[in-house]
Structures are given as structure tokens and as C-alpha cells.
N, C-alpha and C. Protein backbone atom coordinates (compact mmCIF):
# COMPACT_ATOMS: atom_id res chain seq x y z
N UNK A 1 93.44 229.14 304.64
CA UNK A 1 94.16 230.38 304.74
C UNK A 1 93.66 231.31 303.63
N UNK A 2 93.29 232.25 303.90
CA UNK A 2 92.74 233.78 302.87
C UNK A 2 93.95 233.95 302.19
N UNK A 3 93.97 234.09 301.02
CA UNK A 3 95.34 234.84 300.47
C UNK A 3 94.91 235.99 299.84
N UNK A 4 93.42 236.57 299.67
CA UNK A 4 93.83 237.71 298.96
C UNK A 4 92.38 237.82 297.67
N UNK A 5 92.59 238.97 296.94
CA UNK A 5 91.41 239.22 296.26
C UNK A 5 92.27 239.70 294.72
N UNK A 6 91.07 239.23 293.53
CA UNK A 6 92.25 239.61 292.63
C UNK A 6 91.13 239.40 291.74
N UNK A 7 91.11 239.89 290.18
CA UNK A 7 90.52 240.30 289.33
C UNK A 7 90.81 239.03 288.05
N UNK A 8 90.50 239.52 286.40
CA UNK A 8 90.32 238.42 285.86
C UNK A 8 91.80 239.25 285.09
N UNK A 9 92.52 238.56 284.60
CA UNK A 9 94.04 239.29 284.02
C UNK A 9 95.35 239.09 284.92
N UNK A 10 94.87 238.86 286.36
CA UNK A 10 95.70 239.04 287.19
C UNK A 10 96.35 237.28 287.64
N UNK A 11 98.13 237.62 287.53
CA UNK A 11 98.52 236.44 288.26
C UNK A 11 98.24 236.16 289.82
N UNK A 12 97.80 234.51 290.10
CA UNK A 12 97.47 234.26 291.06
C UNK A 12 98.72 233.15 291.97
N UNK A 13 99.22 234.05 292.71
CA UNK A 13 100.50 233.45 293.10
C UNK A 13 100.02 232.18 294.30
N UNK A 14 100.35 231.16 294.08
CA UNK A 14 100.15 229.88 294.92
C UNK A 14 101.32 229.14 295.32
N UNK A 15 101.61 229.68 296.66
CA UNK A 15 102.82 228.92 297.32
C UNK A 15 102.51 228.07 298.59
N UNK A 16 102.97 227.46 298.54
CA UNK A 16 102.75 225.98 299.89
C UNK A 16 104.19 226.09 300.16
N UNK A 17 104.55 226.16 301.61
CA UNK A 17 105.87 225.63 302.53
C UNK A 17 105.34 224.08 302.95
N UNK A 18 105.83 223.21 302.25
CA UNK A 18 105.87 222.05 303.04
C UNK A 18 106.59 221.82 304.34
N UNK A 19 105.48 221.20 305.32
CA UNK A 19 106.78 221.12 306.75
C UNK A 19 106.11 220.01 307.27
N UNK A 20 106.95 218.77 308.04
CA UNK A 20 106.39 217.76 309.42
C UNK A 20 106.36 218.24 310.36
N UNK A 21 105.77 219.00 311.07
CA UNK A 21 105.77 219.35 312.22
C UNK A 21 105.87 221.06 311.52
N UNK A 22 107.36 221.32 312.50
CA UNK A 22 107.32 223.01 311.97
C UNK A 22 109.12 222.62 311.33
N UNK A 23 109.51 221.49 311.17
CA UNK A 23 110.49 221.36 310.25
C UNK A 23 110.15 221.05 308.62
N UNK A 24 110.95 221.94 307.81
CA UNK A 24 110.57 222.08 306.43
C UNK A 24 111.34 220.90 305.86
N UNK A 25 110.02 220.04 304.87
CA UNK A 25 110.65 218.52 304.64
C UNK A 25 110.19 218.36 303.41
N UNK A 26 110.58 218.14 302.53
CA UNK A 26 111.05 217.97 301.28
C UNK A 26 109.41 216.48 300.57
N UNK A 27 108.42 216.53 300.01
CA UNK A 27 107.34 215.75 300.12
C UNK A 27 108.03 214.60 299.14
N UNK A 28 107.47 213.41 299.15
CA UNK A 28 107.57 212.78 298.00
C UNK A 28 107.33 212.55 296.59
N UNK A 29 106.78 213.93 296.51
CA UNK A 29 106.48 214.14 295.17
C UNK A 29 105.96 215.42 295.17
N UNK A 30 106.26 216.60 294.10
CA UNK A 30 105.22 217.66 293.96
C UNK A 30 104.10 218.05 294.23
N UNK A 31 104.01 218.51 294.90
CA UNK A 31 102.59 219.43 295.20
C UNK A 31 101.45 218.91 294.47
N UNK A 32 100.38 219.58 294.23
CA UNK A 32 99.14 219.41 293.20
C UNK A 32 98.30 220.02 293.91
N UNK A 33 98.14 221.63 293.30
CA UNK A 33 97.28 222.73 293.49
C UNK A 33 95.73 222.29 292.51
N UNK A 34 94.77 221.87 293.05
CA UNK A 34 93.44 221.91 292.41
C UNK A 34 92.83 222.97 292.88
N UNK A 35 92.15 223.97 291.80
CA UNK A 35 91.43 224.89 292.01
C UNK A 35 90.06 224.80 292.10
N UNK A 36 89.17 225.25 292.58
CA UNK A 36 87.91 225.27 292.48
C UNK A 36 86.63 226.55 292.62
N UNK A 37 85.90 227.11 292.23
CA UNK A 37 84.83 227.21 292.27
C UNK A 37 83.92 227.58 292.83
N UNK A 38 82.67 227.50 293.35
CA UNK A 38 81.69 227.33 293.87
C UNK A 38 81.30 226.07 293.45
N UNK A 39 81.25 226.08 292.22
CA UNK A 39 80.34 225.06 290.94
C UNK A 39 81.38 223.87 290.50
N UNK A 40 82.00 224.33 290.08
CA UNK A 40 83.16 222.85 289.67
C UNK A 40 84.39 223.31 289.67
N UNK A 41 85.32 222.30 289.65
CA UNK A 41 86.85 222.19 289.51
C UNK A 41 87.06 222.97 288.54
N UNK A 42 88.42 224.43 288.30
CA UNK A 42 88.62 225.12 287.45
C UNK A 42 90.16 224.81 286.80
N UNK A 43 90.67 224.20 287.30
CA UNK A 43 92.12 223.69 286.74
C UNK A 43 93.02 222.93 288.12
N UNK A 44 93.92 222.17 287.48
CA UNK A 44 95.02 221.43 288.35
C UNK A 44 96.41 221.52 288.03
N UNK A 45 96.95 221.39 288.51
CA UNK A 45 98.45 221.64 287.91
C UNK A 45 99.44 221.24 289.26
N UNK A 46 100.70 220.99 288.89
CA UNK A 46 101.74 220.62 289.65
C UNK A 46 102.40 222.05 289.93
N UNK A 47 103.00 222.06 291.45
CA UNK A 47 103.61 223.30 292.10
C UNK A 47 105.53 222.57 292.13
N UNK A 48 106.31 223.66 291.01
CA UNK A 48 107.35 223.10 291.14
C UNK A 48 108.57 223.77 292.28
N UNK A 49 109.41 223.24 292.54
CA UNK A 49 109.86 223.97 293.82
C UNK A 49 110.34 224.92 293.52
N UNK A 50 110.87 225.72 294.21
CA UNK A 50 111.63 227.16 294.54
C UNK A 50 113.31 227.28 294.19
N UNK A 51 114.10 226.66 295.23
CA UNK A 51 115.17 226.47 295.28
C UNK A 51 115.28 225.78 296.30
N UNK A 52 116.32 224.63 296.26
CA UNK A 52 116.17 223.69 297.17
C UNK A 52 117.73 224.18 298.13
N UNK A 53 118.29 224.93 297.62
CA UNK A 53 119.15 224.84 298.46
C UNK A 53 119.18 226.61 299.20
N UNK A 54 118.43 227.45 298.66
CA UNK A 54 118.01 228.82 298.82
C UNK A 54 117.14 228.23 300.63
N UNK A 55 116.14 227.57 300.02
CA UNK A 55 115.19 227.22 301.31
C UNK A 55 114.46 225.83 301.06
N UNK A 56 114.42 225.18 302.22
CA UNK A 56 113.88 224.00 302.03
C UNK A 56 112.23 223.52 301.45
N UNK A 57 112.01 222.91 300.70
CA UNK A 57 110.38 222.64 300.39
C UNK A 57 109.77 223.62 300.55
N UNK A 58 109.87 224.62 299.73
CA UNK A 58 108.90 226.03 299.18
C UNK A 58 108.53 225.78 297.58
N UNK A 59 107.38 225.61 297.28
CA UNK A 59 106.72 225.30 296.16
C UNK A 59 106.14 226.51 295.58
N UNK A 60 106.24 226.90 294.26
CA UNK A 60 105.56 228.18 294.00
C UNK A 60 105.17 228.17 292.18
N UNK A 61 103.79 228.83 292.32
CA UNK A 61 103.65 228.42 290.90
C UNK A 61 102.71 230.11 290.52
N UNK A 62 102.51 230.66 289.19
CA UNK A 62 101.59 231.77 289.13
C UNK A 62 100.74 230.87 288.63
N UNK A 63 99.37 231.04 288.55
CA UNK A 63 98.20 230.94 287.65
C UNK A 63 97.14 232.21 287.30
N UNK A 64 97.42 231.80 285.75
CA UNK A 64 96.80 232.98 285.40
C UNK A 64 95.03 233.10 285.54
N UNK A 65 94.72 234.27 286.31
CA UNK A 65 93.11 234.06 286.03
C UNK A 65 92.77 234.56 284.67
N UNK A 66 92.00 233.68 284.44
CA UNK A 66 91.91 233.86 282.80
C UNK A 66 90.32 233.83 282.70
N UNK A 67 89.44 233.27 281.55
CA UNK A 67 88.09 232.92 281.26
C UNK A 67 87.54 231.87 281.76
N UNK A 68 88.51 230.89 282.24
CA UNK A 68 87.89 229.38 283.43
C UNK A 68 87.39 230.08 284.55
N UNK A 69 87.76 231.28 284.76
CA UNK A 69 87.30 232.06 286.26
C UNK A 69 86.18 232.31 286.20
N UNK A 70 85.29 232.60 287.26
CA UNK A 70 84.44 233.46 287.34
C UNK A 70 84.46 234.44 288.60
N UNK A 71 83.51 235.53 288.63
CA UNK A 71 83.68 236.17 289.90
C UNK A 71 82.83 235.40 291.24
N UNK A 72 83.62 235.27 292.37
CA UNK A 72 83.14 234.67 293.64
C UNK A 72 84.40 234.03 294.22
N UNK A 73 84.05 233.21 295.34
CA UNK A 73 85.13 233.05 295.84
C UNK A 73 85.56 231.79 295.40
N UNK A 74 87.09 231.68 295.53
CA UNK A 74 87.46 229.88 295.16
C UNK A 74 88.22 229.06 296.16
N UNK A 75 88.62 227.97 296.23
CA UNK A 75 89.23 227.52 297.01
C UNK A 75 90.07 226.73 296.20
N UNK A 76 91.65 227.35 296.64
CA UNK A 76 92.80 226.11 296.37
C UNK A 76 92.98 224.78 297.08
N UNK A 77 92.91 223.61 296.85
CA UNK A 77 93.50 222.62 297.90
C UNK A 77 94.99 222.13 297.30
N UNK A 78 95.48 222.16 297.97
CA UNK A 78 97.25 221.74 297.78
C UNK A 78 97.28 220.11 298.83
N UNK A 79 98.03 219.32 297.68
CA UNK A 79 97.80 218.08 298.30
C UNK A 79 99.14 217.56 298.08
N UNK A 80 99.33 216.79 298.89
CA UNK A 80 101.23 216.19 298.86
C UNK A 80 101.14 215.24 299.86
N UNK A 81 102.53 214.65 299.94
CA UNK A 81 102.44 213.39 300.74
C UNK A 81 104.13 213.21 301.65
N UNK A 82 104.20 213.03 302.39
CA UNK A 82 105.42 212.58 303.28
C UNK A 82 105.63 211.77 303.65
N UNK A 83 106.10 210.67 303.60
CA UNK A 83 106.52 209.35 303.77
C UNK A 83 105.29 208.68 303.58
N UNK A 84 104.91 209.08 302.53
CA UNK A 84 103.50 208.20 302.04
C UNK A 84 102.08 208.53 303.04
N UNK A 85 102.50 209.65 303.51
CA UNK A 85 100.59 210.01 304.21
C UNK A 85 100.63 210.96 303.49
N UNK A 86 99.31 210.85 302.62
CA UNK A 86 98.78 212.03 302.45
C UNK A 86 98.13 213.23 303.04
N UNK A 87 98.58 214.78 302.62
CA UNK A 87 98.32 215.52 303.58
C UNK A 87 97.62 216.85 302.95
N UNK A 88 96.91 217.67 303.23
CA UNK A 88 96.51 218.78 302.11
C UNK A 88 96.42 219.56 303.25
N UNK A 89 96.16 221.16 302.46
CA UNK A 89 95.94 222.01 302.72
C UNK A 89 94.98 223.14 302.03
N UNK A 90 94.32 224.05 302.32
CA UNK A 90 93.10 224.63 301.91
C UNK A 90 93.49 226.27 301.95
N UNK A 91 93.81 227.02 300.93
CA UNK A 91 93.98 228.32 300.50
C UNK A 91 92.31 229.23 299.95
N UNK A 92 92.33 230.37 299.80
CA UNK A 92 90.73 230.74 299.75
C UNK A 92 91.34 232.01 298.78
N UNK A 93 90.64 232.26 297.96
CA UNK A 93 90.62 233.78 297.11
C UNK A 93 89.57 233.97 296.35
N UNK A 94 89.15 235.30 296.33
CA UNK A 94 87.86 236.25 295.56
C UNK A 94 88.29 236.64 294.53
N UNK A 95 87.78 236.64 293.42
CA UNK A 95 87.60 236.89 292.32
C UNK A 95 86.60 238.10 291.75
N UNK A 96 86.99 239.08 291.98
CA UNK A 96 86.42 240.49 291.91
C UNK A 96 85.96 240.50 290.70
N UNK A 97 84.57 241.87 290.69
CA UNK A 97 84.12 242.08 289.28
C UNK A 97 85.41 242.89 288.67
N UNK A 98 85.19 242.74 287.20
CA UNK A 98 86.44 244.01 286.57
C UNK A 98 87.59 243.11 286.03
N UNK A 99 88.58 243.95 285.06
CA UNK A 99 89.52 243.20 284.86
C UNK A 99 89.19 242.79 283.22
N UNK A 100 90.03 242.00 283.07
CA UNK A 100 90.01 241.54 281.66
C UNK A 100 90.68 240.26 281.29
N UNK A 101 89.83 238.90 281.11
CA UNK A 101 90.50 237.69 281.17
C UNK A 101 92.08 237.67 280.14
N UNK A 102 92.02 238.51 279.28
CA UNK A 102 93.30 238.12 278.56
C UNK A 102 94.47 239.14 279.23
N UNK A 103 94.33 239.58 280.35
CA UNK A 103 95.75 240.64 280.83
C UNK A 103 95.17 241.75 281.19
N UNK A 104 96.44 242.48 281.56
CA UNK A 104 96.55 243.77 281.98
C UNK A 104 97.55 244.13 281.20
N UNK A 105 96.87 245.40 280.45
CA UNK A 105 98.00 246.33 279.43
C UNK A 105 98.99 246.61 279.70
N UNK A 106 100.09 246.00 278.94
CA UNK A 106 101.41 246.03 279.35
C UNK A 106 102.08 248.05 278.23
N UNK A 107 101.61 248.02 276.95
CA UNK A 107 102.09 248.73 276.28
C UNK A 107 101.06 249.25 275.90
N UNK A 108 100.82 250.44 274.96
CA UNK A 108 99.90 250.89 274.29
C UNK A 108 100.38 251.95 273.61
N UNK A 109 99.63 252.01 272.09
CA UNK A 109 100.08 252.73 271.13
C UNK A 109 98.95 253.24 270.58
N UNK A 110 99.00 254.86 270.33
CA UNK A 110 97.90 255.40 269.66
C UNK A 110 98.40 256.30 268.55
N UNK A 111 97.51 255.62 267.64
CA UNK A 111 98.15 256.84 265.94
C UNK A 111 96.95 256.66 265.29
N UNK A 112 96.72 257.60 264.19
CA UNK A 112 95.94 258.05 263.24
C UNK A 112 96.20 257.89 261.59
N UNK A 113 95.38 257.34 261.08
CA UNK A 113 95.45 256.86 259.53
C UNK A 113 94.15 257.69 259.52
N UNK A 114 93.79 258.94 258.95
CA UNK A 114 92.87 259.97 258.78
C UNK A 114 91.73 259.23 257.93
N UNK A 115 90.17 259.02 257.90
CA UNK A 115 89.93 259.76 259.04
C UNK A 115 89.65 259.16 260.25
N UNK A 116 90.83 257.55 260.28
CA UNK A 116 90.71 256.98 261.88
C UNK A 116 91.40 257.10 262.42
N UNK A 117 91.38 256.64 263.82
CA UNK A 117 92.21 256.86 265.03
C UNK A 117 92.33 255.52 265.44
N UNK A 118 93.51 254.69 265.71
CA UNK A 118 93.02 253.70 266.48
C UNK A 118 93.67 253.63 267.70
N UNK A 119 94.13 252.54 268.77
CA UNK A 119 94.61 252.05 270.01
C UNK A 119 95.06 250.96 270.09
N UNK A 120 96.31 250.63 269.84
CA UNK A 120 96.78 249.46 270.07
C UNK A 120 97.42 248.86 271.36
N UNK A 121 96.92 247.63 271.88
CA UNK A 121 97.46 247.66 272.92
C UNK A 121 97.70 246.32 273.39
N UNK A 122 99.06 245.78 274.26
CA UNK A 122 99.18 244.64 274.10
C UNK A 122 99.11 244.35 275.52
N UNK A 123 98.69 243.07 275.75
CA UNK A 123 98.12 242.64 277.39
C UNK A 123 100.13 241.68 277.17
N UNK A 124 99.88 241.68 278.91
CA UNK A 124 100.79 240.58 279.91
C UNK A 124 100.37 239.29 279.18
N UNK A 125 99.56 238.54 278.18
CA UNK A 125 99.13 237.79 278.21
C UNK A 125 99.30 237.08 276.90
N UNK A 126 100.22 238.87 276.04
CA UNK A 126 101.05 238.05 274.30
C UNK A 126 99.69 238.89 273.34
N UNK A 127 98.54 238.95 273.67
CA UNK A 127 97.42 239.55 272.65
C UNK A 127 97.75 240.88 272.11
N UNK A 128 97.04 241.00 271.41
CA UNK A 128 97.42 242.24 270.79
C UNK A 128 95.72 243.07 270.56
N UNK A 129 95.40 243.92 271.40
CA UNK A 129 93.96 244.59 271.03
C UNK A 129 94.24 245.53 270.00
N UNK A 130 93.12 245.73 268.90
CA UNK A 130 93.06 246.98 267.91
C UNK A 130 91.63 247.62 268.47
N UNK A 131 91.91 248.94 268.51
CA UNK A 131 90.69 249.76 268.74
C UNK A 131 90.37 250.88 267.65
N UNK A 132 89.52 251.14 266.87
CA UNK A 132 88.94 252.22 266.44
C UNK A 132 88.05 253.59 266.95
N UNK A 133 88.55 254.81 266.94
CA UNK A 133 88.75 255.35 266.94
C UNK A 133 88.08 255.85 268.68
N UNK A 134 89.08 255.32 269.35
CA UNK A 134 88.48 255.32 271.00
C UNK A 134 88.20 256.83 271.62
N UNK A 135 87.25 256.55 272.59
CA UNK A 135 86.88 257.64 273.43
C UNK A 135 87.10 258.04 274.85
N UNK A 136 87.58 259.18 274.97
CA UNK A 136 87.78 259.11 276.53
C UNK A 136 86.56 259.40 277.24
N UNK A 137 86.37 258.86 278.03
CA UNK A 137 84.50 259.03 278.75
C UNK A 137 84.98 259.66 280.36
């Protein structure tokens, strides 16, 4: 399944509906989203559920694209099991040029200590950038 195209800064939302058939059924254990690549495995992690009593076996997790990324396409596999068969599934997303592995600017502050200028600015991601004396191009 395509989910979508997204840059380096940007959360990558990964949800699996578990179902037997087209009834939604609860797996025997958590999810396990492995990411990948072209080239190698880029991270793994467990998908924890949603709300179990909101909706049945909806798993949802963000991952941040960060510097493990690169640009091209990747493939999620989501793997789980129901009465002990194992079962997966295969998600797809692009990884666009652009962006910035540590976030997208949440705040930004510009002031002057003469004779500099700087730019402060803090990513979704907790960092804090300092800039000297920036230019608009």
C-alpha cells in the first residue's frame, strides 16, 4: 500500500488495522514495523495500540525521519501474528529531496547584538539553531 511522500524532519505516521478476514481482531502480540531502504534495514520498533475500546486492533506509531533516512523510496513491513500464524503486510513511502533531518521550525527569533544579527530557531525535534547574521536570498 503507497502511503505517501515526505521529506527529512517530517513525522512518518504508520498505522496497521489488524483484521481475520474483514473482522478487526486483536493479534497476539504487537505489531513490529521494520523499515527499510533500498540498501539496508533503517530501524524497527513496536506499533502500540490506539484505543481498544474507541476501535478494535488499530495500531499507530509516528517515526521520525531523521539522518537514518535517505532520499528514495522505502518499504515498511508490519508483521504480527493471530492465533500463532504469522502474517505481514507491506506499506511503501518516498523520501523527497529537501527538508532538514533535525525538524521543521517550530519558533524563531531574530535580534541584534550590533554589529551582529543573529536567528534563532527551534525545530519540532527539541534543537535549538543559532545563525549569524542571516540573509534573505
Amino acid at each position: 500500500m503507497w502511503i505517501g511522500e515526505y521529506q527529512l524532519g517530517d513525522l512518518l505516521p504508520v498505522v496497521l488495522w489488524v483484521r481475520s478476514g474483514k473482522t478487526p481482531t486483536l493479534p497476539d502480540a504487537p505489531p513490529r514495523a521494520i523499515i527499510y531502504s533500498s540498501t539496508a534495514q533503517v530501524e524497527s520498533f513496536l506499533l502500540p495500540i490506539v484505543d481498544q475500546r474507541e476501535e478494535t486492533a488499530i495500531f499507530h506509531r509516528q517515526a521520525a525521519l531523521d539522518g537514518k533516512y535517505s532520499t528514495g523510496q522505502h518499504v515498511i513491513q508490519l508483521v504480527y501474528a493471530i492465533s500463532s500464524v504469522v502474517k505481514a503486510e507491506i506499506h511503501r513511502f518516498n523520501v523527497l529531496p529537501g527538508g532538514n533531518a533535525n525538524g521543521t521550525g517550530i519558533a524563531m527569533e531574530y535580534f541584534a547584538v550590533q554589529p551582529i544579527r543573529y536567528l534563532l530557531v527551534q525545530n519540532d525535534s527539541g534543537a535549538l539553531i543559532r545563525r549569524k547574521n542571516p540573509v534573505l536570498t
